[in-house]
Protein backbone atom coordinates (compact mmCIF):
# COMPACT_ATOMS: atom_id res chain seq x y z
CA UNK A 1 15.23 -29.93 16.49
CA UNK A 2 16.60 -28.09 13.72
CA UNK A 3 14.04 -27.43 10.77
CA UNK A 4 15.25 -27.19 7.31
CA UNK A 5 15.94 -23.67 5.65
CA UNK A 6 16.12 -22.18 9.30
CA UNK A 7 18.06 -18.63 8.66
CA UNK A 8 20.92 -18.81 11.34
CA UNK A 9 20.25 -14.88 11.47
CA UNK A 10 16.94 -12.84 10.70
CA UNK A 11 17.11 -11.07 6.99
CA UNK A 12 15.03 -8.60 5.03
CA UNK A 13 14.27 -8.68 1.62
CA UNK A 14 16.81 -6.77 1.03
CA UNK A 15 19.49 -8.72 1.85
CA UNK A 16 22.31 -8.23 -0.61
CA UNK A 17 24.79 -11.76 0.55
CA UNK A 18 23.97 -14.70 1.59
CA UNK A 19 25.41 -18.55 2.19
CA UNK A 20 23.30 -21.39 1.84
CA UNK A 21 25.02 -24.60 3.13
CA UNK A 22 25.11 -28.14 2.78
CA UNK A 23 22.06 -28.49 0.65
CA UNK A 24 20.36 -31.78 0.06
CA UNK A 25 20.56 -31.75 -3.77
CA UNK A 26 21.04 -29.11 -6.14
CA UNK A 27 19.80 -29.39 -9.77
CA UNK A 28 22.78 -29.42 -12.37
CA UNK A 29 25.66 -30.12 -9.10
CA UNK A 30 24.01 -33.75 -8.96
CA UNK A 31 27.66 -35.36 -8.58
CA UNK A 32 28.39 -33.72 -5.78
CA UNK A 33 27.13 -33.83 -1.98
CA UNK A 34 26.69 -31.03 0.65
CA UNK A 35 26.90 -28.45 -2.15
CA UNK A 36 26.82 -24.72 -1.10
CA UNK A 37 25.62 -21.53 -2.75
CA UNK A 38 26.97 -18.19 -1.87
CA UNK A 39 25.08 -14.99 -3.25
CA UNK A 40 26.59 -11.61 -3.39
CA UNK A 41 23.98 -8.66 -4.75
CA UNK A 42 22.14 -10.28 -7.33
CA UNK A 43 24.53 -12.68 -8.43
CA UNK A 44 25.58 -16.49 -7.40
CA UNK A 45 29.36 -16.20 -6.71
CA UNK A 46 30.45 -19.42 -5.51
CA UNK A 47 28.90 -22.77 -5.31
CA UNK A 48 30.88 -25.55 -3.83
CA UNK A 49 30.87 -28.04 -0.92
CA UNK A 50 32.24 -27.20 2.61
CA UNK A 51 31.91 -23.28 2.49
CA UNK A 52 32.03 -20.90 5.77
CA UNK A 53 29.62 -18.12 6.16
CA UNK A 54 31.36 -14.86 5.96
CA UNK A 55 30.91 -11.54 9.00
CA UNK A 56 27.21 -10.13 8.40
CA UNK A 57 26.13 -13.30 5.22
CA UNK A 58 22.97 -14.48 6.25
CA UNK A 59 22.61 -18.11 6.09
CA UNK A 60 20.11 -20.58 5.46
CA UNK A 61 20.71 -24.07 6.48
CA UNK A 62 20.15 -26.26 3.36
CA UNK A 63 20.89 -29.60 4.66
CA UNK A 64 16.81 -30.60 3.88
CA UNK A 65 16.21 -28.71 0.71
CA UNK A 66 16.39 -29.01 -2.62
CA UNK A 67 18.02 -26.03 -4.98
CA UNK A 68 16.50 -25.63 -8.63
CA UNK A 69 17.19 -22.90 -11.31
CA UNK A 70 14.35 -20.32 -10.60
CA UNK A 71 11.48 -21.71 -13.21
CA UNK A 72 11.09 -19.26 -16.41
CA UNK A 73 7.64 -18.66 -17.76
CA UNK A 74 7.43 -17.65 -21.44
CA UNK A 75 3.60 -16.84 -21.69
CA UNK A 76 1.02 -15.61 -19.82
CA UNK A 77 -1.77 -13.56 -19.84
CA UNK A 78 -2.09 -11.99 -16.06
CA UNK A 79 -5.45 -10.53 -16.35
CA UNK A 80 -7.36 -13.51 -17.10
CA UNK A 81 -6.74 -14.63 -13.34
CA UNK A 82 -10.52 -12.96 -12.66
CA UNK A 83 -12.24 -15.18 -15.03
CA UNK A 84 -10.89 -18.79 -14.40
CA UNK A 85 -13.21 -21.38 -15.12
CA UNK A 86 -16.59 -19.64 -15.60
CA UNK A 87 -19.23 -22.47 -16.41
CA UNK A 88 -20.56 -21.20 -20.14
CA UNK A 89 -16.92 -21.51 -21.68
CA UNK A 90 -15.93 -24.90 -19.54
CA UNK A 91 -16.22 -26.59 -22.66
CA UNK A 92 -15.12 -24.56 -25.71
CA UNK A 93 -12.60 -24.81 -28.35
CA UNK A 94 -10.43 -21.66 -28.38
CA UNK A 95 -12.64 -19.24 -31.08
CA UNK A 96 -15.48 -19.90 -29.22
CA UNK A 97 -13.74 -19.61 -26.17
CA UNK A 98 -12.34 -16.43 -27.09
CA UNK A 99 -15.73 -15.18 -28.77
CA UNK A 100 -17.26 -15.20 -25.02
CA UNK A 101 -14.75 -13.95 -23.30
CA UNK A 102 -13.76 -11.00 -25.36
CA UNK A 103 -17.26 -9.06 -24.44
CA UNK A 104 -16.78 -9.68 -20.35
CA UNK A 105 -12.70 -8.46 -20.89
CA UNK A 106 -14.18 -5.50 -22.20
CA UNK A 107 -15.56 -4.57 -19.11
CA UNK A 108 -11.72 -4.56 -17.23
CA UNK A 109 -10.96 -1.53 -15.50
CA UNK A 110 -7.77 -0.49 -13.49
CA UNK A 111 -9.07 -1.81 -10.36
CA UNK A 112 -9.66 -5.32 -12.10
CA UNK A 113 -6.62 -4.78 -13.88
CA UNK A 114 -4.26 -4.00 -10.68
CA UNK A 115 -6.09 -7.36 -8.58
CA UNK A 116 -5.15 -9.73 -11.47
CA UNK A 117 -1.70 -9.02 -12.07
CA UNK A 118 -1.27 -9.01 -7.88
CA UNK A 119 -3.15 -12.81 -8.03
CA UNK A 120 -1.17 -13.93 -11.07
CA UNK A 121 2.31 -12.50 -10.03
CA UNK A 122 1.82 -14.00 -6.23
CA UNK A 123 0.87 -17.60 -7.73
CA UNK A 124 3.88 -17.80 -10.06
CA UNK A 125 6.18 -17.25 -7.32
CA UNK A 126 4.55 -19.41 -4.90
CA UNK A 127 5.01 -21.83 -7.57
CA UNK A 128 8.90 -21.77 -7.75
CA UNK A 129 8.71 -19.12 -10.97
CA UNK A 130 11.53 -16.12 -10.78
CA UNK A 131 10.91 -14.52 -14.16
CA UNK A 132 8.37 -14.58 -16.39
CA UNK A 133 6.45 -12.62 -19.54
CA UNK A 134 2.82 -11.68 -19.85
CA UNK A 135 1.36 -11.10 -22.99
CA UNK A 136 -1.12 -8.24 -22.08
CA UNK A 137 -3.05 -7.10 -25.84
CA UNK A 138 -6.06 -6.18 -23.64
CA UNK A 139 -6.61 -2.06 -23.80
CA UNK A 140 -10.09 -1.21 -22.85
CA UNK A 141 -10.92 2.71 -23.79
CA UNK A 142 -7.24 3.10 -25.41
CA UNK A 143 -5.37 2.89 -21.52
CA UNK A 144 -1.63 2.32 -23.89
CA UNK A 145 1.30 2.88 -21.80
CA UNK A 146 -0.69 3.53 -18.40
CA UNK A 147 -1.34 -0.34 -18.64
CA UNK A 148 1.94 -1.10 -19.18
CA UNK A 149 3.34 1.37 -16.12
CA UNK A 150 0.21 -0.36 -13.79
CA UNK A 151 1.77 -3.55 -14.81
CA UNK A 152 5.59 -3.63 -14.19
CA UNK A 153 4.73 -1.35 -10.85
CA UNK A 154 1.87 -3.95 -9.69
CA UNK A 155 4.55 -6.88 -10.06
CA UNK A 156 7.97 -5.00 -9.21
CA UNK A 157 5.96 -4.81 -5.84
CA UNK A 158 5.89 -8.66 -5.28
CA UNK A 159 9.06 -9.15 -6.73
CA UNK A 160 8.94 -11.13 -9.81
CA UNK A 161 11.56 -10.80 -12.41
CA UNK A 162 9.39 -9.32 -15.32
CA UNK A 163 8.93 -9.03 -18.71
CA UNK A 164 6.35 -6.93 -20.27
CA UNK A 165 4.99 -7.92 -23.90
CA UNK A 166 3.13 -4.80 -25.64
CA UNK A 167 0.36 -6.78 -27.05
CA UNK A 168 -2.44 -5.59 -29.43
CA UNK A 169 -5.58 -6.25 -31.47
CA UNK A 170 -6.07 -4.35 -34.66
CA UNK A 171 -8.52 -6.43 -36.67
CA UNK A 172 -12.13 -6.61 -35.45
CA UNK A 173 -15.30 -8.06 -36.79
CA UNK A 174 -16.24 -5.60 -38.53
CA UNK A 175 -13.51 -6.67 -40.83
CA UNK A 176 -13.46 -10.50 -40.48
CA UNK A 177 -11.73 -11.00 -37.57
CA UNK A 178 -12.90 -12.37 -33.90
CA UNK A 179 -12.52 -9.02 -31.65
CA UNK A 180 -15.20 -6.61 -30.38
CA UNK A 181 -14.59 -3.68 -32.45
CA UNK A 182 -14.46 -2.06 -28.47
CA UNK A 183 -11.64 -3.67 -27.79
CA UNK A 184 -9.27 -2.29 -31.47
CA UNK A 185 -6.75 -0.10 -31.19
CA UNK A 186 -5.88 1.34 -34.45
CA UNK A 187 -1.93 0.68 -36.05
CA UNK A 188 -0.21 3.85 -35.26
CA UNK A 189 -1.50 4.07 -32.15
CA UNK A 190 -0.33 0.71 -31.26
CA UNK A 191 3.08 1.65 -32.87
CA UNK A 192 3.90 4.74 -30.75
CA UNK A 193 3.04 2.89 -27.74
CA UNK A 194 4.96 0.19 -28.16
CA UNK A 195 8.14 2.68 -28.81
CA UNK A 196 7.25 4.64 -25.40
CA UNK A 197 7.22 1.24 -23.68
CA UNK A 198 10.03 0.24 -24.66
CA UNK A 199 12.40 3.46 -24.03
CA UNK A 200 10.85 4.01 -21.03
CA UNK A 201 10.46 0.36 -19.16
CA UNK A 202 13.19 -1.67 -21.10
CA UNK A 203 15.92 -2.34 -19.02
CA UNK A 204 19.09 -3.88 -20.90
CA UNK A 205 21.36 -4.39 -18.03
CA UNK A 206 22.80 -7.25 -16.99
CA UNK A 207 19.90 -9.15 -13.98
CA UNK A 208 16.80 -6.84 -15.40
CA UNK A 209 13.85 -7.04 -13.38
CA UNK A 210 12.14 -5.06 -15.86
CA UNK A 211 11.90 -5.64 -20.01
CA UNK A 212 9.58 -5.00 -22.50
CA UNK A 213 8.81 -6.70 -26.23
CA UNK A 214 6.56 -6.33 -28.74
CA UNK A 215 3.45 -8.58 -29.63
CA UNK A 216 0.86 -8.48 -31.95
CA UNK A 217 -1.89 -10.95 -30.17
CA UNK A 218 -2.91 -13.41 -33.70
CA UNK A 219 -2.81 -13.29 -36.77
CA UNK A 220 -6.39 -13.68 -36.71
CA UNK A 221 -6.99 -10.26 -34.65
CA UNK A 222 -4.37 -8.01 -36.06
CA UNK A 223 -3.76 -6.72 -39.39
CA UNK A 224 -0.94 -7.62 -42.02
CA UNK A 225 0.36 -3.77 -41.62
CA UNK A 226 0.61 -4.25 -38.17
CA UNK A 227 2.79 -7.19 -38.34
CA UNK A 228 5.09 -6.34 -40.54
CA UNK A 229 5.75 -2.63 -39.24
CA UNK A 230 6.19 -4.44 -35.85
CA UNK A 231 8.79 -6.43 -36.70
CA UNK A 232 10.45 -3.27 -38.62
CA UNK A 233 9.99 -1.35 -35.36
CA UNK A 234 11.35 -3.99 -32.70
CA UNK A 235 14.41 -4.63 -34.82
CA UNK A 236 15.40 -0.92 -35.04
CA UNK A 237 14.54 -0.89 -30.95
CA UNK A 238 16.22 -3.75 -30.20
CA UNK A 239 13.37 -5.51 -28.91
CA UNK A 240 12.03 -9.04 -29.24
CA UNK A 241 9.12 -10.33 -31.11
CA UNK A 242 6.60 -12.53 -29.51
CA UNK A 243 2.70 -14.01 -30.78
CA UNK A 244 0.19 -16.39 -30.58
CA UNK A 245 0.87 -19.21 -33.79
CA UNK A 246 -0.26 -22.83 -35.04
CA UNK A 247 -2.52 -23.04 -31.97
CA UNK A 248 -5.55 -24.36 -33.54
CA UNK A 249 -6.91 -25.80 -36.85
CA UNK A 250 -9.30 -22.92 -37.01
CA UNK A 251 -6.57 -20.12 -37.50
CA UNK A 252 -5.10 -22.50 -40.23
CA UNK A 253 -8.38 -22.59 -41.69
CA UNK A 254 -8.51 -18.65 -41.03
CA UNK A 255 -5.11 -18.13 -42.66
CA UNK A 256 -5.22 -20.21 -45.82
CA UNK A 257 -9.08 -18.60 -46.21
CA UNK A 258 -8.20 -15.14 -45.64
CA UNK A 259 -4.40 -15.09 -46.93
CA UNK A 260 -3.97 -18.06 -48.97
CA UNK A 261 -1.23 -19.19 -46.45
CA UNK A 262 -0.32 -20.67 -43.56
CA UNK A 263 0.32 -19.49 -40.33
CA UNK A 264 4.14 -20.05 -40.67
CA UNK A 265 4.29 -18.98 -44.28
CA UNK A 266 2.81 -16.05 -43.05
CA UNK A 267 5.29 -15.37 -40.60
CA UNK A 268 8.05 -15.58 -43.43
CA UNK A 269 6.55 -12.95 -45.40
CA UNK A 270 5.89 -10.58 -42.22
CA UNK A 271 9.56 -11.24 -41.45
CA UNK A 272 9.01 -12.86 -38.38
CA UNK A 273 11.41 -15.54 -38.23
CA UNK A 274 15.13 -15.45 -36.23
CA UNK A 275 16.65 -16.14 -33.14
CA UNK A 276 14.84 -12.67 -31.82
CA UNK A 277 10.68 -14.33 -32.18
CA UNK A 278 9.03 -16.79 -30.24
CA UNK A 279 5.99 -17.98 -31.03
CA UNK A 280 3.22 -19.61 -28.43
CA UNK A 281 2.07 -23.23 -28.52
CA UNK A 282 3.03 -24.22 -31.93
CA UNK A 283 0.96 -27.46 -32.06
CA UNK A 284 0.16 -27.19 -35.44
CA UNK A 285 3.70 -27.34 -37.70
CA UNK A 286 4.18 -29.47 -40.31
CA UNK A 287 7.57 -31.30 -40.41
CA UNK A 288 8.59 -29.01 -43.45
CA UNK A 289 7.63 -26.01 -40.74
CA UNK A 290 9.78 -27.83 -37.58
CA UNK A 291 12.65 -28.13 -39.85
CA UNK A 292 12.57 -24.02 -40.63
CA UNK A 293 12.12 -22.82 -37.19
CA UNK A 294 14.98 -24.94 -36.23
CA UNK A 295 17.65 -23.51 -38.92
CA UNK A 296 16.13 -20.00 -38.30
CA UNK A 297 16.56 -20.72 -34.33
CA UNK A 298 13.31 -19.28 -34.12
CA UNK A 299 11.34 -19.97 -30.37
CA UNK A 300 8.21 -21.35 -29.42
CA UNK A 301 6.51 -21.64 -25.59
CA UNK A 302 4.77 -24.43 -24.95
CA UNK A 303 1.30 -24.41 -22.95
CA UNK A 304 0.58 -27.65 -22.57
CA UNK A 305 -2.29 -27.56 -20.12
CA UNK A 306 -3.86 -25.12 -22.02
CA UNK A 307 -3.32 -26.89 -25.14
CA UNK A 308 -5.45 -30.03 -23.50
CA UNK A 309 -7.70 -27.56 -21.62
CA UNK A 310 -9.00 -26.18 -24.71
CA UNK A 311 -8.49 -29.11 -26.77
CA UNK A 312 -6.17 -27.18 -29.49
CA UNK A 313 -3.82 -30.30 -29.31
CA UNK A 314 -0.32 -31.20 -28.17
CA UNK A 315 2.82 -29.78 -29.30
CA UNK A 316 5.32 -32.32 -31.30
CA UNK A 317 7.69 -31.48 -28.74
CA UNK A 318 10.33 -34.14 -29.05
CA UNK A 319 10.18 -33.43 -33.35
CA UNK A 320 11.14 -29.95 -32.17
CA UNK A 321 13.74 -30.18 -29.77
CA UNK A 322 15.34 -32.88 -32.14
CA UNK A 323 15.41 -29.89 -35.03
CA UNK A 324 17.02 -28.02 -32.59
CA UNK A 325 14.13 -25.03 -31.91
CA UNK A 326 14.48 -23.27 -29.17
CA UNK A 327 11.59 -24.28 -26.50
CA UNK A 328 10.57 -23.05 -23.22
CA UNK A 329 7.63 -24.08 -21.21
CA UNK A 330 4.83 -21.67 -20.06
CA UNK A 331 1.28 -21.65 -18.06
CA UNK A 332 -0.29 -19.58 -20.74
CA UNK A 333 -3.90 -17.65 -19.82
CA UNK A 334 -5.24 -17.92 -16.39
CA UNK A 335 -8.10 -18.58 -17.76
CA UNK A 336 -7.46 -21.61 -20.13
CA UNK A 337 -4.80 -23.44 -17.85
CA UNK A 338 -7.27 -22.05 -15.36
CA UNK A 339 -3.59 -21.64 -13.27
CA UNK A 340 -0.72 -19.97 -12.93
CA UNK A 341 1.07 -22.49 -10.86
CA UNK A 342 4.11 -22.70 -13.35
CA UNK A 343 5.57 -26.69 -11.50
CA UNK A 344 2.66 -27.82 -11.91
CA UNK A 345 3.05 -27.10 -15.93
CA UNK A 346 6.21 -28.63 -15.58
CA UNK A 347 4.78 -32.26 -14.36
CA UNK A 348 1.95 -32.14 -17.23
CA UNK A 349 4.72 -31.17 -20.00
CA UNK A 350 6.29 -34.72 -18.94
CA UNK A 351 3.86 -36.80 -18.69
CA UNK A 352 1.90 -35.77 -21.78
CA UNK A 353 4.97 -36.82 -24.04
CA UNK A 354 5.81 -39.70 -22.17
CA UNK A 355 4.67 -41.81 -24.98
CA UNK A 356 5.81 -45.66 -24.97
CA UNK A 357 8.41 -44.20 -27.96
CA UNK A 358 9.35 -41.09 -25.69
CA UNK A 359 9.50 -42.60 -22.13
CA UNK A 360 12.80 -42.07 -21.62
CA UNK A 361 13.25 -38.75 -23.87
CA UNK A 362 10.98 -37.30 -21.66
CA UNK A 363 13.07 -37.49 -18.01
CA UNK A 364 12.38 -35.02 -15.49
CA UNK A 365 15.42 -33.15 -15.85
CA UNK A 366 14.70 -32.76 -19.72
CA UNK A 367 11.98 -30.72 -18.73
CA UNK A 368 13.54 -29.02 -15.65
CA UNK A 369 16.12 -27.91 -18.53
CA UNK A 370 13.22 -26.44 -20.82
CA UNK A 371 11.54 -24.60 -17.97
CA UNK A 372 15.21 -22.96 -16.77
CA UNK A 373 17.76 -23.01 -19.00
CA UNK A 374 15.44 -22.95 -22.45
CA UNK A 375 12.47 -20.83 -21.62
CA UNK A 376 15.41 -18.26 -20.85
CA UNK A 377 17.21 -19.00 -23.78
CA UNK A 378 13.78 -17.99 -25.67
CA UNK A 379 13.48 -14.82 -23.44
CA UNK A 380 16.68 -14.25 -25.05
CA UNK A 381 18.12 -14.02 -21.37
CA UNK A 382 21.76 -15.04 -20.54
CA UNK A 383 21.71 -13.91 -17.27
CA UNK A 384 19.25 -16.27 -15.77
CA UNK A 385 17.89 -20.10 -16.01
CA UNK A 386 21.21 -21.49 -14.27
CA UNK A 387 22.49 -22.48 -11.05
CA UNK A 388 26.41 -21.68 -12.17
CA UNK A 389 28.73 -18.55 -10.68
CA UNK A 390 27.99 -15.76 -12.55
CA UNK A 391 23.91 -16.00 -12.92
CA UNK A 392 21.45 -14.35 -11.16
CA UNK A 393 20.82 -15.19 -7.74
CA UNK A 394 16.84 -16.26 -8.66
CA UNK A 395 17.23 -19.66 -6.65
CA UNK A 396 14.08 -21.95 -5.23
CA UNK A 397 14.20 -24.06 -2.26
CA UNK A 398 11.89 -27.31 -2.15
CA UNK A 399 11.91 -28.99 1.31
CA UNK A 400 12.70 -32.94 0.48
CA UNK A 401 11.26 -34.11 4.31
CA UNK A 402 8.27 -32.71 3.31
CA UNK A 403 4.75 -35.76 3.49
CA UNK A 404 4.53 -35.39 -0.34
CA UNK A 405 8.03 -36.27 -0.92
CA UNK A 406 8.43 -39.01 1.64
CA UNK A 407 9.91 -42.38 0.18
CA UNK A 408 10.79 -40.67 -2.59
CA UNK A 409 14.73 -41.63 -3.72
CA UNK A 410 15.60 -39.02 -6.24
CA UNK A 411 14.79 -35.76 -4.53
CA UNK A 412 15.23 -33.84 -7.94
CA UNK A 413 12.97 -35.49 -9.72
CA UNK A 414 10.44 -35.83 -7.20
CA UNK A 415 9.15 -32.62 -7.64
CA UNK A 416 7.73 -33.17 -10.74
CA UNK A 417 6.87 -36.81 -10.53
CA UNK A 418 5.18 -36.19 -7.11
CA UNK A 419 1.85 -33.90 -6.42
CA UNK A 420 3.97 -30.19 -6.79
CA UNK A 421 4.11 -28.28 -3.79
CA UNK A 422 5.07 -24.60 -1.98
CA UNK A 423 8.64 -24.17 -2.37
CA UNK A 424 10.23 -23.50 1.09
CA UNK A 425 12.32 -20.47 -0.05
CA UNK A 426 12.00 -18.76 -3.15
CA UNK A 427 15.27 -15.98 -3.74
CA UNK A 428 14.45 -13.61 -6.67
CA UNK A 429 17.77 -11.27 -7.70
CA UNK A 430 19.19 -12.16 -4.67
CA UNK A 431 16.04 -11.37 -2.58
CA UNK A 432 14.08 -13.56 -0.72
CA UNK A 433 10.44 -13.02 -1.67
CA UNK A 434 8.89 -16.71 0.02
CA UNK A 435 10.50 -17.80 3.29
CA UNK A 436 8.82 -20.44 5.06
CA UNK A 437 6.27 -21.56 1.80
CA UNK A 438 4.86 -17.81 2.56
CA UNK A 439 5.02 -14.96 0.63
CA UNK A 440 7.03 -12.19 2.07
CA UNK A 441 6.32 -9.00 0.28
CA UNK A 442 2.21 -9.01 0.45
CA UNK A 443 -0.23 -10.76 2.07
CA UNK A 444 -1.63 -13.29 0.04
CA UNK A 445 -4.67 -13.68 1.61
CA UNK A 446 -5.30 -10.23 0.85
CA UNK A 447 -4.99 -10.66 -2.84
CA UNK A 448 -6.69 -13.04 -2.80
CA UNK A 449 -9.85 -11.24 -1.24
CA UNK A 450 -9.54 -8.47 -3.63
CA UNK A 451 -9.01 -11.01 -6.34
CA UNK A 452 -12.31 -12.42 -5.50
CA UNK A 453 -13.94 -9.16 -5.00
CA UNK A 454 -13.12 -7.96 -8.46
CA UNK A 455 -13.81 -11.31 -10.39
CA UNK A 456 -17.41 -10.86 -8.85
CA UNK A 457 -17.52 -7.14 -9.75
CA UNK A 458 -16.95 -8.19 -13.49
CA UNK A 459 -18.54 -11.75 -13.64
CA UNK A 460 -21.82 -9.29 -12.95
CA UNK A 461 -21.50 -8.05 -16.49
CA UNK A 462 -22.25 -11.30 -17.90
C-alpha cells in the first residue's frame, strides 16, 4: 500500500526544492482537483495540477492530504507554558489572575526560561502554526536583550518563523499599578533595549524568520512616558507596535479612575493608532471605538479561549470585521488558554460566534482566512499567510484518511469542525520541520521532560 505524504526520496531539513503532487484539497485552489505545489528555497513557485518532479526535487505524494496556509499566531506569551493550570488561579478573573501569578514569574530563571519557549515553540508547530509572535514583558533581575537573544536562538532551533515583541512593565504597586515592584524595569532602560533588539535581531528581508517589535505589556503596568516614547521610538526604527487593550472591565475601570479615559482614548493620545499597532483581545470597544480602529486600520488579535478561560468576555468579532479592522486570531498565554495548540483556537473562534444571527458569517474558511491571510496582515507580513506563487513556502499537511476525519465530505473544513489533530507534514520556509505528525528538529519527548522538570522546580516557590 501506498501511505499518504510518503517522500518518493529521503530529505533533510534542509531541503531547498520540492514537488508535492496531486493533493487531496488545497485551501484557496478549492476549484480545482489534483492540485500541485512546487517549492524552490523558501518560496512556492508553481502550483497547478498535473506537474512532474524535476532531477534531485524531493517529492511528497499528496494524493491523501490536505494543504492549508501555515496558521499565523499574533499573541503569545511562551513562558507561561510552566505554569498551565495551577489549581489556586483555576478560577480567577484576569487581575486576580495576574496578581498570583506575577510573584511565582518572578522566580523564572534562564533554565525555566529556555524549557518554556522549547515546549511552547514545539506545540505551535505540532499544531499546524509556521509563524508566530510572543509577547515576552517578563525580565527577572534586569536580563534585557540576553532574553531576547535566549529567545529567537531557543526557537530558530525548532524552526518556527518568529517574531519577537520587546515587552515591559514600568508601573508597579508601589505606584498603583498590579506588578511586583521585582519585576519593573525602569523607562530608559526599557528604551535602549528595545533599540538593541531591534538593530540587532530585526530582520527586514523578504521570508524573515527572525523580527522584533515593541510592546509595552498594559496600560495598567506601564507608565504614560513609556507609551508614548515607545511609539516615538518604533516609528523612527521602523518597528511595529503591539499591547494588551479592552481586555477586561477592570482596566476600563482602571483607566477612567486613574486617567479619566478609556483604554482606546488613551491610545489616541499616546499615538497609538495606524495600520503599524495591534492591539490584543479587544473585547471591550464600544461601537464609536470599532468604527475608529477600522478607518485608522488599526489591528487587534483575538484570544478567544482565553477570553472564556478567564471570563474577560468575547470579542464583537463580526462588528469588527464588518468596520473593516484588521483581525488575526491568536492562543494568547499558555497559561490562560492553558494551550498553545493554535487549530484548536481556530475551531473555538467559530463556534463561539456562531450565533443563530452569525451562523453562516462564521464558515470555516472565514476563520481559516483570519488565522492565515489576516493574522499576517496584522504582523504586517506580505510574505506569508497564502498558498499563491510567490509566498513563503510555510505549508501544512493534514492527512484526510485519518479516523477523526472519516465520513467527513468537505475535507477543508473538517479540520476545524472535527476534534483538531497532528498535521502530517508541517514545511516552515521551505523546510520540513514535522514529517510523519513528528517533530523533526528535537525530540519532543525530551522537552517535554525538561518542561516538566522545570514547572516543578518553580511550582516549589509557591
Amino acid at each position: 500500500m501506498k501511505w499518504p505524504g510518503r517522500f518518493a526520496r529521503p530529505f533533510s531539513r534542509s531541503t531547498s526544492n520540492m514537488l508535492i503532487t496531486n493533493l487531496h484539497a488545497v485551501l484557496g485552489h478549492e476549484d480545482r482537483s489534483s492540485v500541485c505545489i512546487r517549492t524552490e528555497g523558501a518560496a512556492i513557485v508553481e502550483i497547478a495540477p498535473g506537474l512532474t518532479a524535476k532531477p534531485g526535487e524531493a517529492q511528497i505524494d499528496g494524493a491523501r492530504l490536505v494543504a492549508i496556509p501555515g496558521l499565523v499566531n499574533t499573541h503569545h506569551h511562551f513562558f507561561q507554558a510552566l505554569t498551565r493550570c495551577v489549581p489556586a488561579a483555576q478560577q480567577l478573573r484576569l487581575f486576580d489572575w495576574l496578581r498570583f501569578h506575577y510573584p511565582l514569574w518572578a522566580h523564572f530563571d534562564e533554565a525555566m526560561f529556555r524549557a518554556a519557549f522549547r515546549l511552547a515553540s514545539a506545540e505551535l508547530l505540532l499544531s499546524g502554526c509556521t509563524t508566530s509572535c510572543d509577547h515576552h514583558y517578563l525580565y527577572p533581575a534586569g536580563q534585557g536583550l540576553g532574553a531576547a537573544q535566549l529567545e529567537t536562538e531557543t526557537v530558530r532551533e525548532l524552526g518556527l518563523r518568529f517574531t519577537f515583541l520587546r515587552g515591559s512593565m514600568t508601573l508597579g504597586q508601589a505606584h498603583g499599578g498590579l506588578t511586583p515592584q521585582s519585576l519593573i524595569e525602569r523607562n530608559e532602560d526599557v528604551l535602549q533595549d528595545c533599540a538593541r533588539c531591534v538593530n540587532q535581531l530585526h530582520d527586514r528581508s523578504s521570508f524573515s524568520m527572525t523580527q522584533v517589535h515593541l510592546a509595552p505589556c498594559t496600560p495598567f503596568s506601564v507608565t504614560p512616558d513609556l507609551m508614548r516614547d515607545t511609539a516615538a521610538l518604533a516609528r523612527d526604527i521602523g518597528a511595529r507596535l503591539h499591547t494588551h487593550l479592552a481586555e477586561t472591565e477592570e482596566e476600563t475601570e482602571f483607566c477612567v479612575a486613574r486617567y479619566g479615559k478609556r483604554p482606546l482614548a488613551l491610545m489616541e493620545e499616546w499615538n497609538w493608532l495606524g495600520d503599524d499597532v495591534w492591539f490584543a483581545h479587544g473585547v471591550h470597544f464600544s461601537d464609536e471605538e470599532i468604527a475608529q480602529l477600522g478607518k485608522t486600520r488599526t489591528g487587534v488579535a483575538h484570544c478567544a479561549t482565553s477570553n472564556l478561560r478567564l471570563a474577560s468576555g468575547r470579542m464583537r468579532l463580526r462588528n469588527m470585521l464588518e468596520a473593516g479592522v484588521p483581525v488575526g486570531l491568536a492562543v494568547d498565554g499558555c497559561a490562560s488558554n492553558d494551550s498553545s495548540h493554535l487549530l484548536t483556537e481556530l475551531r473555538m473562534a467559530m463556534l463561539a460566534h456562531r450565533t443563530k444571527d452569525d451562523l453562516e458569517f462564521f464558515t470555516a474558511r472565514k476563520i481559516f482566512d483570519l488565522a492565515t491571510r489576516g493574522s499576517a496582515e496584522v504582523l504586517g507580513r506580505k510574505d506569508i499567510g497564502q498558498l499563491t506563487v510567490g509566498m513563503a513556502a510555510d505549508i501544512v499537511l493534514y492527512d484526510s484518511t485519518e479516523l477523526g476525519y472519516a465520513g467527513a465530505a468537505d475535507s477543508i473544513a473538517a479540520l476545524l469542525f472535527c476534534a483538531p489533530s497532528r498535521p502530517h507534514t508541517v514545511i516552515v520556509n521551505g523546510a520540513v520541520v514535522v514529517r510523519n505528525r513528528e517533530l523533526l528538529t528535537a525530540d519532543e519527548h525530551e522537552i517535554a521532560h525538561e518542561a516538566r522538570a522545570q514547572s516543578q522546580r518553580l511550582l516549589a516557590k509557591l
